[in-house]
PDB file of N, CA and C in Angstrom:
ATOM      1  N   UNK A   1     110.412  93.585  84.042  1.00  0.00           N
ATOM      2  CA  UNK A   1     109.921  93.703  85.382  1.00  0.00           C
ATOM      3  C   UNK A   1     108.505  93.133  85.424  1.00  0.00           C
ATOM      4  N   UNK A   2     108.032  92.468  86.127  1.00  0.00           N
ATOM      5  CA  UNK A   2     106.604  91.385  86.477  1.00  0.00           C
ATOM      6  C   UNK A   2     106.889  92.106  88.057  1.00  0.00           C
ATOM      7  N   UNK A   3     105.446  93.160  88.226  1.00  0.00           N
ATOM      8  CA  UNK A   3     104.771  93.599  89.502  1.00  0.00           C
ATOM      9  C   UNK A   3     104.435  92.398  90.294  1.00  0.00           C
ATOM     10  N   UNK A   4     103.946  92.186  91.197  1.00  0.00           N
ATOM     11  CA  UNK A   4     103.354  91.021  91.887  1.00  0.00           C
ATOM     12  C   UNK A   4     102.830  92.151  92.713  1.00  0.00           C
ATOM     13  N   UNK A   5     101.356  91.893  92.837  1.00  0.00           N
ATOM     14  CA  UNK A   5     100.472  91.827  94.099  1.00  0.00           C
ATOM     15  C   UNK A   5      99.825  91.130  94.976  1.00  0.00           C
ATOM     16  N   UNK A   6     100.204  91.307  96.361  1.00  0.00           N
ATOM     17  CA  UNK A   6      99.779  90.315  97.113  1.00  0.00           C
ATOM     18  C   UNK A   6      99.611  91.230  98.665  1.00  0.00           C
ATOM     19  N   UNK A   7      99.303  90.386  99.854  1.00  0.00           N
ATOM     20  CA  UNK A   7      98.822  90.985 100.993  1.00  0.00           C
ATOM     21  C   UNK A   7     100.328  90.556 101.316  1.00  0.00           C
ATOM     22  N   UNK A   8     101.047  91.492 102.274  1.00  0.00           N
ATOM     23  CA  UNK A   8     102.047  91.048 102.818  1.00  0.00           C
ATOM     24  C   UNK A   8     102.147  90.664 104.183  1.00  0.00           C
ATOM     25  N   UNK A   9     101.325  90.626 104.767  1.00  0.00           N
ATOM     26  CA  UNK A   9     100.559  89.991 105.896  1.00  0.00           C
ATOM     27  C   UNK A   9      99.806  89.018 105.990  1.00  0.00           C
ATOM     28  N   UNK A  10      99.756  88.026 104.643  1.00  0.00           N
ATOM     29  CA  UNK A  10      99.269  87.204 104.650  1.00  0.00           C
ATOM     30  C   UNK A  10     100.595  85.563 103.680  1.00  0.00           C
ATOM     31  N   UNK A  11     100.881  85.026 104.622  1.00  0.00           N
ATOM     32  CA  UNK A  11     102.119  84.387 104.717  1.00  0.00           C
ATOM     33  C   UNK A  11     101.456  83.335 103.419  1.00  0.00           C
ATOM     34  N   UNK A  12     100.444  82.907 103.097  1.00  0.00           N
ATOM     35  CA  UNK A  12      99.943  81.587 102.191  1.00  0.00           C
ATOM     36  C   UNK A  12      99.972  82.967 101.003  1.00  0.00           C
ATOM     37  N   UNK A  13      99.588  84.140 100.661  1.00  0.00           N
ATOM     38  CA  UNK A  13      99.639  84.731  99.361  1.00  0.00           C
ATOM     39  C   UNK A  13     101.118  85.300  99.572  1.00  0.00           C
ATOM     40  N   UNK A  14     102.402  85.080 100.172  1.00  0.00           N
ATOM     41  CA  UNK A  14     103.465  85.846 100.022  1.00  0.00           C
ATOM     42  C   UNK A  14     104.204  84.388  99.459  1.00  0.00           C
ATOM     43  N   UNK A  15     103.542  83.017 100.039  1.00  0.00           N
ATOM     44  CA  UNK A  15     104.310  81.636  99.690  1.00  0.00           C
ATOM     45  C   UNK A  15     103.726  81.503  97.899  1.00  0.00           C
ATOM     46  N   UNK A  16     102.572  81.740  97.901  1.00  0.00           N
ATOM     47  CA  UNK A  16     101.573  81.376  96.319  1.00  0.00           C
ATOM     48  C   UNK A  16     102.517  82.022  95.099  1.00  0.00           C
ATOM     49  N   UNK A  17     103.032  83.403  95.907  1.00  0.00           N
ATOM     50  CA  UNK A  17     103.656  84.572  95.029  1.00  0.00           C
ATOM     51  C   UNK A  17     105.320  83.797  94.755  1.00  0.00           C
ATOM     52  N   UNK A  18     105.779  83.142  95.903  1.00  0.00           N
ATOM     53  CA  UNK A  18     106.894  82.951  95.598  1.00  0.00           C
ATOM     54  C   UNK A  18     107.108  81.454  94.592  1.00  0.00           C
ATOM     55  N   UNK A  19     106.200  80.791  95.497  1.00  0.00           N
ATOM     56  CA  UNK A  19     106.005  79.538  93.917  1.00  0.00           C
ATOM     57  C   UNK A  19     105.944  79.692  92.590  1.00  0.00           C
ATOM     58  N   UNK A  20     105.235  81.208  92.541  1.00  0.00           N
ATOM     59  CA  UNK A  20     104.846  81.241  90.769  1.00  0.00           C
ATOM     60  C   UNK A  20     105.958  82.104  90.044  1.00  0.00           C
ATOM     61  N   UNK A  21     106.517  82.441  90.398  1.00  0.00           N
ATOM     62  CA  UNK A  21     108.212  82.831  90.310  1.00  0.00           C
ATOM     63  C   UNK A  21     109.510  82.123  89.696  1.00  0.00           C
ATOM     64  N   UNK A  22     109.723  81.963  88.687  1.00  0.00           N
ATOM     65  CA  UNK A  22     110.802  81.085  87.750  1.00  0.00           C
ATOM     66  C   UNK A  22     112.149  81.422  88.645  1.00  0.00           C
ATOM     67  N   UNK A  23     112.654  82.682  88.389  1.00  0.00           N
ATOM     68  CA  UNK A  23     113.488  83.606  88.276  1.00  0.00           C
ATOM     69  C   UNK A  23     113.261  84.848  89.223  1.00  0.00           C
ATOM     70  N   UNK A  24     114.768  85.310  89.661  1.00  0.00           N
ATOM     71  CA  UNK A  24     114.327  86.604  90.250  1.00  0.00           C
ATOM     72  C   UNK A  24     115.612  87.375  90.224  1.00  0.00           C
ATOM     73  N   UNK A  25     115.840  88.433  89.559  1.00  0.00           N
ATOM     74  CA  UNK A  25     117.225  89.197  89.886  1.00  0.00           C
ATOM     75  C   UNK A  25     117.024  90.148  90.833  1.00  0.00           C
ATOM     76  N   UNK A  26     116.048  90.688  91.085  1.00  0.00           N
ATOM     77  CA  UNK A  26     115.621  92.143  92.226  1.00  0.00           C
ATOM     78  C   UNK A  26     114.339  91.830  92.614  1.00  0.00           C
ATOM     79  N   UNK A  27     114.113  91.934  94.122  1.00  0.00           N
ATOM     80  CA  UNK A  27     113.376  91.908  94.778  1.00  0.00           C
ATOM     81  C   UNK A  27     113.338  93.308  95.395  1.00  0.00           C
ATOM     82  N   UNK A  28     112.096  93.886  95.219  1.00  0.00           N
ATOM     83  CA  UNK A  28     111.576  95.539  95.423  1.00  0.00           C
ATOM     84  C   UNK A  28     110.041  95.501  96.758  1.00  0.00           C
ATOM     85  N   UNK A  29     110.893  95.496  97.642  1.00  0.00           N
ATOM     86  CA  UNK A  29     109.455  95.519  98.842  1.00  0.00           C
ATOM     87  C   UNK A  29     109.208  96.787  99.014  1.00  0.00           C
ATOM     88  N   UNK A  30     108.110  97.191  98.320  1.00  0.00           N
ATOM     89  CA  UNK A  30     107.283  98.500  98.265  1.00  0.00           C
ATOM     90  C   UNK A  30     105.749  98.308  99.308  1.00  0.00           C
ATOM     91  N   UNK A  31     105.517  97.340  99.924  1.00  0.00           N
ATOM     92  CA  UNK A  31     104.075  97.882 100.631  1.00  0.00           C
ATOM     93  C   UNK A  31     104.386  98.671 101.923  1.00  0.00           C
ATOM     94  N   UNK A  32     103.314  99.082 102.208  1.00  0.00           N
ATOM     95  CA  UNK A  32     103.319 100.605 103.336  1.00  0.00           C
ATOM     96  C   UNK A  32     102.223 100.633 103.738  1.00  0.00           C
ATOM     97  N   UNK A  33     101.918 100.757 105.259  1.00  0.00           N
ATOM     98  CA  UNK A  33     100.900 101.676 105.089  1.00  0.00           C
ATOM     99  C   UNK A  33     101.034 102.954 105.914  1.00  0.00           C
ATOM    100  N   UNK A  34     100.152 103.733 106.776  1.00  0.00           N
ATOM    101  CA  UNK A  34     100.132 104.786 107.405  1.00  0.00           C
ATOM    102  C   UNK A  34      98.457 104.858 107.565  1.00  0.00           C
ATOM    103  N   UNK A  35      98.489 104.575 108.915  1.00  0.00           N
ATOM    104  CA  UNK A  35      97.170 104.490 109.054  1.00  0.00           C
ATOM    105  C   UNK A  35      96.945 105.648 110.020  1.00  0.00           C
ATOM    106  N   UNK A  36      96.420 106.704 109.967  1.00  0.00           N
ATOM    107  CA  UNK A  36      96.318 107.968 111.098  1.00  0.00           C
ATOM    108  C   UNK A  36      95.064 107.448 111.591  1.00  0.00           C
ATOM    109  N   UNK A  37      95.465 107.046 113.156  1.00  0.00           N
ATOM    110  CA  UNK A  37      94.287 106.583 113.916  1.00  0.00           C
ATOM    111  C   UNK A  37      94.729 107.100 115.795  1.00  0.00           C
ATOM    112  N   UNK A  38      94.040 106.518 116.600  1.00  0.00           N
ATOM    113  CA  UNK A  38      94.800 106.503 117.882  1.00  0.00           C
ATOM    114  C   UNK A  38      95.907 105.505 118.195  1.00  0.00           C
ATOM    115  N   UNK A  39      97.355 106.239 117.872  1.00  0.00           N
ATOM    116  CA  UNK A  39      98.199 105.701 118.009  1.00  0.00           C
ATOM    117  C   UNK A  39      98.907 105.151 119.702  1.00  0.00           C
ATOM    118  N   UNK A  40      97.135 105.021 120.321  1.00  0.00           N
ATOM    119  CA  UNK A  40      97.443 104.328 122.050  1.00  0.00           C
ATOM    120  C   UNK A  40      97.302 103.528 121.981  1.00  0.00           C
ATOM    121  N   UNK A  41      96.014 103.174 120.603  1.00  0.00           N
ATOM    122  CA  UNK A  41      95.630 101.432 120.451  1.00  0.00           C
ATOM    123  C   UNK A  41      96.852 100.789 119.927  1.00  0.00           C
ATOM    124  N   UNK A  42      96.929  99.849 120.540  1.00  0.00           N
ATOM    125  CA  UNK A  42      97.856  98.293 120.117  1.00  0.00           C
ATOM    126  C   UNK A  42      97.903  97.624 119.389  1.00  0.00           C
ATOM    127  N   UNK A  43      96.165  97.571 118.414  1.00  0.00           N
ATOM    128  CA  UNK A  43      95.987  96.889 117.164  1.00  0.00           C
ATOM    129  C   UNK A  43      96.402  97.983 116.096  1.00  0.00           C
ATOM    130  N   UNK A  44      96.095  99.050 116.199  1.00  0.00           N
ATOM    131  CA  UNK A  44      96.351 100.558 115.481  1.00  0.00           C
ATOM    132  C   UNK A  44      98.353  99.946 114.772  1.00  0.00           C
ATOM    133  N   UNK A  45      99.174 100.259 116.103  1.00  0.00           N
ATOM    134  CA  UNK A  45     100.609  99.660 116.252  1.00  0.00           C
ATOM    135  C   UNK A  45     100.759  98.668 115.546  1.00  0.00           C
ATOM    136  N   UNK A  46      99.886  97.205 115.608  1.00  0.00           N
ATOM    137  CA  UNK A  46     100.083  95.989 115.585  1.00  0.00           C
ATOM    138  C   UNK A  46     100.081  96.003 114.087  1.00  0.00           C
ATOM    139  N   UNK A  47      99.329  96.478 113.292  1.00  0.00           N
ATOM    140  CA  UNK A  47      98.577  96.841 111.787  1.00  0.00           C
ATOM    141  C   UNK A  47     100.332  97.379 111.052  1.00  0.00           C
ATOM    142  N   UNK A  48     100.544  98.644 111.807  1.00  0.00           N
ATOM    143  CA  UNK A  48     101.965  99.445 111.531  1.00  0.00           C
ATOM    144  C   UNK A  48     102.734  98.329 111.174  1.00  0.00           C
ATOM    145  N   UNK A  49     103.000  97.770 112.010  1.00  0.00           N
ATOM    146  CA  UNK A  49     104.274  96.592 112.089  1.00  0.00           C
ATOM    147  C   UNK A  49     104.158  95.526 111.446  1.00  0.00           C
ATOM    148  N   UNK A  50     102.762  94.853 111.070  1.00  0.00           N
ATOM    149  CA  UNK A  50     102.454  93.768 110.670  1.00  0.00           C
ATOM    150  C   UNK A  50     102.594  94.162 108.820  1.00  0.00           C
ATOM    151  N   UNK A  51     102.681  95.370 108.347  1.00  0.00           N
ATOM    152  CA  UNK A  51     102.784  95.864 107.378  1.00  0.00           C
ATOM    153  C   UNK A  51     104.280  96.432 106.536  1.00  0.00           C
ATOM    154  N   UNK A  52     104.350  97.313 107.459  1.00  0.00           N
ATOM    155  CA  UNK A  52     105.579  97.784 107.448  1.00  0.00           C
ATOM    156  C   UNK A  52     106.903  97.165 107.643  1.00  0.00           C
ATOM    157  N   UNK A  53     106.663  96.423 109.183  1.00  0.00           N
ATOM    158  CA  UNK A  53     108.205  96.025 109.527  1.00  0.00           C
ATOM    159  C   UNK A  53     108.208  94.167 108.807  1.00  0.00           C
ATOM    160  N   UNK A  54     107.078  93.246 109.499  1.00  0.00           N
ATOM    161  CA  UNK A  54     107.061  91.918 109.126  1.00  0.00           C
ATOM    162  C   UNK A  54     106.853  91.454 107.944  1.00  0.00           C
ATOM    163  N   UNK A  55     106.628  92.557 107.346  1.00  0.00           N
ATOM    164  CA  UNK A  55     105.288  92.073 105.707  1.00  0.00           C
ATOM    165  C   UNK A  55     107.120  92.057 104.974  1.00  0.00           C
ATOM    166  N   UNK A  56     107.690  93.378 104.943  1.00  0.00           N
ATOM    167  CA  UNK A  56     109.050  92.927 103.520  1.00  0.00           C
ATOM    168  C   UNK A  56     109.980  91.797 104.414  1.00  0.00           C
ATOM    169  N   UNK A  57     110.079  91.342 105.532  1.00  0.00           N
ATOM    170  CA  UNK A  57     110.904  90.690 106.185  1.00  0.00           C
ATOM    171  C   UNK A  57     110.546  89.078 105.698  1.00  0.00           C
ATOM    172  N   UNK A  58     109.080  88.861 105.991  1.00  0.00           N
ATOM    173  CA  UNK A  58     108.473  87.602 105.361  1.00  0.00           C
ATOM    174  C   UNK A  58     108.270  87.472 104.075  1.00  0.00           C
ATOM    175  N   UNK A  59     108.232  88.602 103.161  1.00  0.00           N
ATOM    176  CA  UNK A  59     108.853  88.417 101.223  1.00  0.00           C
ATOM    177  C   UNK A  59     110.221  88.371 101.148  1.00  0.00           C
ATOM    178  N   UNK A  60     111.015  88.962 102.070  1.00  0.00           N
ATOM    179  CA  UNK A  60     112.534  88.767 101.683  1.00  0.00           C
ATOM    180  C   UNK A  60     112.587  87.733 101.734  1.00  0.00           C
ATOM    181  N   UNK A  61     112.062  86.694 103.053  1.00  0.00           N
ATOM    182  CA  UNK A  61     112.608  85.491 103.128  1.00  0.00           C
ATOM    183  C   UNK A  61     112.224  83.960 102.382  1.00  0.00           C
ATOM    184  N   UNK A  62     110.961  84.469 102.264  1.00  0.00           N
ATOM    185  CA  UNK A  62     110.430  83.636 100.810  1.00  0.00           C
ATOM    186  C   UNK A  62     110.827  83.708  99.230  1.00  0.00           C
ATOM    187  N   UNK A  63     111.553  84.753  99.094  1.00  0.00           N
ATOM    188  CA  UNK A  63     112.235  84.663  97.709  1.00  0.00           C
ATOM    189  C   UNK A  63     113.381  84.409  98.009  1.00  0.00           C
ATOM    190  N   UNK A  64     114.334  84.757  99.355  1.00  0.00           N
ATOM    191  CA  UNK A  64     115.832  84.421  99.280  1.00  0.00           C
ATOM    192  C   UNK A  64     116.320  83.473  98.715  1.00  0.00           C
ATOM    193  N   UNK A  65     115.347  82.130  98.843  1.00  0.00           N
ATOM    194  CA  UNK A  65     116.255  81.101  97.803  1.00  0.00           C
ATOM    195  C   UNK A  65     116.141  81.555  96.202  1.00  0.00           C
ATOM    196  N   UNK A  66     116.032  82.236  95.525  1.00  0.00           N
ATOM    197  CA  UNK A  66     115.702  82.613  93.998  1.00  0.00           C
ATOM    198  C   UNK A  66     116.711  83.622  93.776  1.00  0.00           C
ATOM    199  N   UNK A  67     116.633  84.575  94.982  1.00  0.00           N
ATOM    200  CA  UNK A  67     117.434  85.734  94.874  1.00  0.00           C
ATOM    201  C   UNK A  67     119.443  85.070  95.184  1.00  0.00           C
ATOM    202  N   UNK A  68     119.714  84.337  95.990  1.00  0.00           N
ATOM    203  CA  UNK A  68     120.537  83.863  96.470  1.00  0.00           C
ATOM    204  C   UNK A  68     121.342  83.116  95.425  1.00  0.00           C
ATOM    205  N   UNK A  69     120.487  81.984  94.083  1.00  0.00           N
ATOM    206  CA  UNK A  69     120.376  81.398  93.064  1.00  0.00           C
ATOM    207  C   UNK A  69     121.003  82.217  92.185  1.00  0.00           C
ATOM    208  N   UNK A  70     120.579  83.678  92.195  1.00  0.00           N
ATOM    209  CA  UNK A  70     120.599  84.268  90.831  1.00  0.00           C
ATOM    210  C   UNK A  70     121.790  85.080  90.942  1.00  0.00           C
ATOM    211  N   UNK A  71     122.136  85.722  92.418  1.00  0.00           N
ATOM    212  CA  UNK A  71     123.149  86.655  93.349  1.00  0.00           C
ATOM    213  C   UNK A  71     122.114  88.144  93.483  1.00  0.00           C
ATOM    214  N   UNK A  72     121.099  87.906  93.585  1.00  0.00           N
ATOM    215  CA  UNK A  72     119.882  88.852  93.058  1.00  0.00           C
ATOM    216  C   UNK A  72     120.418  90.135  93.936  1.00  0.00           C
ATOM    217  N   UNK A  73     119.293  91.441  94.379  1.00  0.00           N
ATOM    218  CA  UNK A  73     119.783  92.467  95.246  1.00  0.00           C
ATOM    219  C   UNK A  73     118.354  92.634  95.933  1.00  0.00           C
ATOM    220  N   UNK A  74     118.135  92.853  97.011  1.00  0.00           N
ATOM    221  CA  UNK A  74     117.062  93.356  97.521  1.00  0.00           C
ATOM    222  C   UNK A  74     116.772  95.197  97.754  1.00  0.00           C
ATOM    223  N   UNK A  75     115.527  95.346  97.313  1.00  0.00           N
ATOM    224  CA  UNK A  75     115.485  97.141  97.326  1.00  0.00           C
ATOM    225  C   UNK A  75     114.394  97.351  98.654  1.00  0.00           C
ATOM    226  N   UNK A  76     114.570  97.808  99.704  1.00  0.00           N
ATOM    227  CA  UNK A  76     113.513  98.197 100.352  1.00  0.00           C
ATOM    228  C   UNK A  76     112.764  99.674 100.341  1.00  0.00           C
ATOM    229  N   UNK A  77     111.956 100.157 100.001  1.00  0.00           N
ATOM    230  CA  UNK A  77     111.596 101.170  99.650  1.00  0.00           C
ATOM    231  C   UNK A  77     111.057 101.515 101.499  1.00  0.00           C
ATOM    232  N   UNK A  78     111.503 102.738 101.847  1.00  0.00           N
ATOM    233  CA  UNK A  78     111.404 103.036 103.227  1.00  0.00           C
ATOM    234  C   UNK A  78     110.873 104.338 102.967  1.00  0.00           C
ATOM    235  N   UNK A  79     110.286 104.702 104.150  1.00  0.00           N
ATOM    236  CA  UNK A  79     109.438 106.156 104.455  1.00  0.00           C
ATOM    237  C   UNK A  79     109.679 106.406 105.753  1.00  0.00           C
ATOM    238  N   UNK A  80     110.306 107.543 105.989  1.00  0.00           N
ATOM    239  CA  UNK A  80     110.657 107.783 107.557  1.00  0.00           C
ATOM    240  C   UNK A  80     109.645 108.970 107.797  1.00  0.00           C
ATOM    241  N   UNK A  81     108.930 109.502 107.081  1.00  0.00           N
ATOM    242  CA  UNK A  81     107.642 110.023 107.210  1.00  0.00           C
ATOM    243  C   UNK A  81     106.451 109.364 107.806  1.00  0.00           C
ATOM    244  N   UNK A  82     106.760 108.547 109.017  1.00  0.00           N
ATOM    245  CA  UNK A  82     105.419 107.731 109.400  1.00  0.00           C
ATOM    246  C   UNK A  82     105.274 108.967 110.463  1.00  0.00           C
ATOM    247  N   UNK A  83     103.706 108.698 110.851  1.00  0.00           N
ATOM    248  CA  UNK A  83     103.093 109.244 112.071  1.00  0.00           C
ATOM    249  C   UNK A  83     104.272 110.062 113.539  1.00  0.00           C
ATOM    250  N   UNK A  84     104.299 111.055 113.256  1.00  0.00           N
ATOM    251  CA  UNK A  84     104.934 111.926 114.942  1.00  0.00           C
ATOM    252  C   UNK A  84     104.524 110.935 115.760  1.00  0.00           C
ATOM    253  N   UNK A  85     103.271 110.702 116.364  1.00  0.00           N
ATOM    254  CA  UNK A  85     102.856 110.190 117.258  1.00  0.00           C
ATOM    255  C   UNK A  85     103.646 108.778 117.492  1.00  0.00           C
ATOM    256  N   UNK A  86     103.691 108.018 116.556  1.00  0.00           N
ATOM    257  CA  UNK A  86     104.689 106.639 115.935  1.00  0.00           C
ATOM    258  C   UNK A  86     106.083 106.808 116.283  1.00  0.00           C
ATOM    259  N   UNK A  87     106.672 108.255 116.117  1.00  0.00           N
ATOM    260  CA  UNK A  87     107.704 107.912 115.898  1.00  0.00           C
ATOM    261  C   UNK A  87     108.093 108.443 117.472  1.00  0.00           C
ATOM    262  N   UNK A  88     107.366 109.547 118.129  1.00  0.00           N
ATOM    263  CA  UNK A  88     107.098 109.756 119.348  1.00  0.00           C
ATOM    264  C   UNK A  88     107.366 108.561 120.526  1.00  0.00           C
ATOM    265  N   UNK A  89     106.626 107.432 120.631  1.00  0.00           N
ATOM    266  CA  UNK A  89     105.891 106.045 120.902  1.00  0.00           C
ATOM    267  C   UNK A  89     107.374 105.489 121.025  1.00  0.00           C
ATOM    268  N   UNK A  90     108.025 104.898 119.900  1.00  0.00           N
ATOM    269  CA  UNK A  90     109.212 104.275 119.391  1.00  0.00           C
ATOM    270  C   UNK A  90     110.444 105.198 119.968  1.00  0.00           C
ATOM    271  N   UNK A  91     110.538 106.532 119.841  1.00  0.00           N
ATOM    272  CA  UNK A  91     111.435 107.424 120.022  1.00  0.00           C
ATOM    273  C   UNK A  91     112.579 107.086 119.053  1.00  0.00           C
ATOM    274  N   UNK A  92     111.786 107.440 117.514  1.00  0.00           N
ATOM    275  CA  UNK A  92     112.582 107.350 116.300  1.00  0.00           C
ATOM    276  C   UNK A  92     113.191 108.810 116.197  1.00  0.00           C
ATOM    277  N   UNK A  93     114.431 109.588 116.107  1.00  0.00           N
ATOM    278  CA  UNK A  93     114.667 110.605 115.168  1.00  0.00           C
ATOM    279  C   UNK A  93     114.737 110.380 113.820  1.00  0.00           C
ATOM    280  N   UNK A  94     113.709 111.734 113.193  1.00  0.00           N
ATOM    281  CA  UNK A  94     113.796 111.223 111.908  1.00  0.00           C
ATOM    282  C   UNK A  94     113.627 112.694 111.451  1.00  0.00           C
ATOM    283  N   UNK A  95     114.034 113.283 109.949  1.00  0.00           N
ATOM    284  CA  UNK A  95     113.624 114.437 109.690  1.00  0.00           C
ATOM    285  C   UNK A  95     112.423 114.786 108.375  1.00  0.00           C
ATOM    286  N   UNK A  96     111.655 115.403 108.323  1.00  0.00           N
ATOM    287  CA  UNK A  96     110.881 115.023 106.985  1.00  0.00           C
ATOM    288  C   UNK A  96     110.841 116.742 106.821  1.00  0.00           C
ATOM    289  N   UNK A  97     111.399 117.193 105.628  1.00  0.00           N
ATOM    290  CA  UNK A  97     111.488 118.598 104.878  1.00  0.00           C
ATOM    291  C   UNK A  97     110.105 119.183 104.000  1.00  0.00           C
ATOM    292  N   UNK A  98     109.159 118.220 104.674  1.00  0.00           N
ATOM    293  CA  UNK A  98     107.612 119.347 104.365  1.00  0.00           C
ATOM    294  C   UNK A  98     107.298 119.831 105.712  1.00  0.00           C
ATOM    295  N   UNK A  99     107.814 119.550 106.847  1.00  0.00           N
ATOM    296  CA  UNK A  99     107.356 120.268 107.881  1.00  0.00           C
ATOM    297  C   UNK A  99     108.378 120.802 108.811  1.00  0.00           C
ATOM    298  N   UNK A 100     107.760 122.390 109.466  1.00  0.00           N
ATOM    299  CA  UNK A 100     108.870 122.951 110.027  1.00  0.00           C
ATOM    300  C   UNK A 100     109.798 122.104 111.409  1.00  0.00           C
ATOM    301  N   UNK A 101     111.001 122.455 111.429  1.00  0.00           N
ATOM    302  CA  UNK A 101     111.203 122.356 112.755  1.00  0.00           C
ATOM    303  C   UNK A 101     110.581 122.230 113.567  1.00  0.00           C
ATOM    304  N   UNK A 102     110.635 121.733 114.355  1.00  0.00           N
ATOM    305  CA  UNK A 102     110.325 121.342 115.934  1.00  0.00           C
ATOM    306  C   UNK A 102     110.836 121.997 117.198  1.00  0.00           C
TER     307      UNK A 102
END
């Protein structure tokens, strides 16, 4: 296993990452964030999404030719523990078992 770190919001270090790449059998999109802020602001949102939803969507698609090559598998590591307020906003159901009922 070879970690790679990179910004996933930044499309020239997600392309740099995929050039220097021989080989790939598993592709593991682990970045996240959770930013507890005012979830009225739009950049607050924009940050969420630009991280969370676009960031593994634009590494999936820059390794797919390697992964596709090899018959590779993609792992997305997900957290449905984001922000009430977030999921409020969106009108996600979701359940998270450190906090009571609702």
């Amino acid at each position: 296993m070879t970690p790679l770190t990179l910004d996933v919001t930044s499309v020239s270090e997600i392309q740099r990452a995929a050039d220097d790449v021989d080989s790939l059998d598993v592709l593991i999109n682990n970045a996240g964030v959770a930013i507890y802020d005012d979830l009225s602001n739009f950049d607050v949102i924009e940050q969420h999404l630009a991280v969370n939803f676009l960031g593994p969507l634009k590494v999936t698609q820059a390794f797919l030719p390697l992964l596709s090559r090899s018959k590779g598998a993609i792992v997305n590591n997900l957290s449905l523990g984001m922000p009430r307020a977030l999921q409020a906003l969106f009108k996600i159901p979701s359940f998270d078992a450190s906090l009571p009922p609702r």
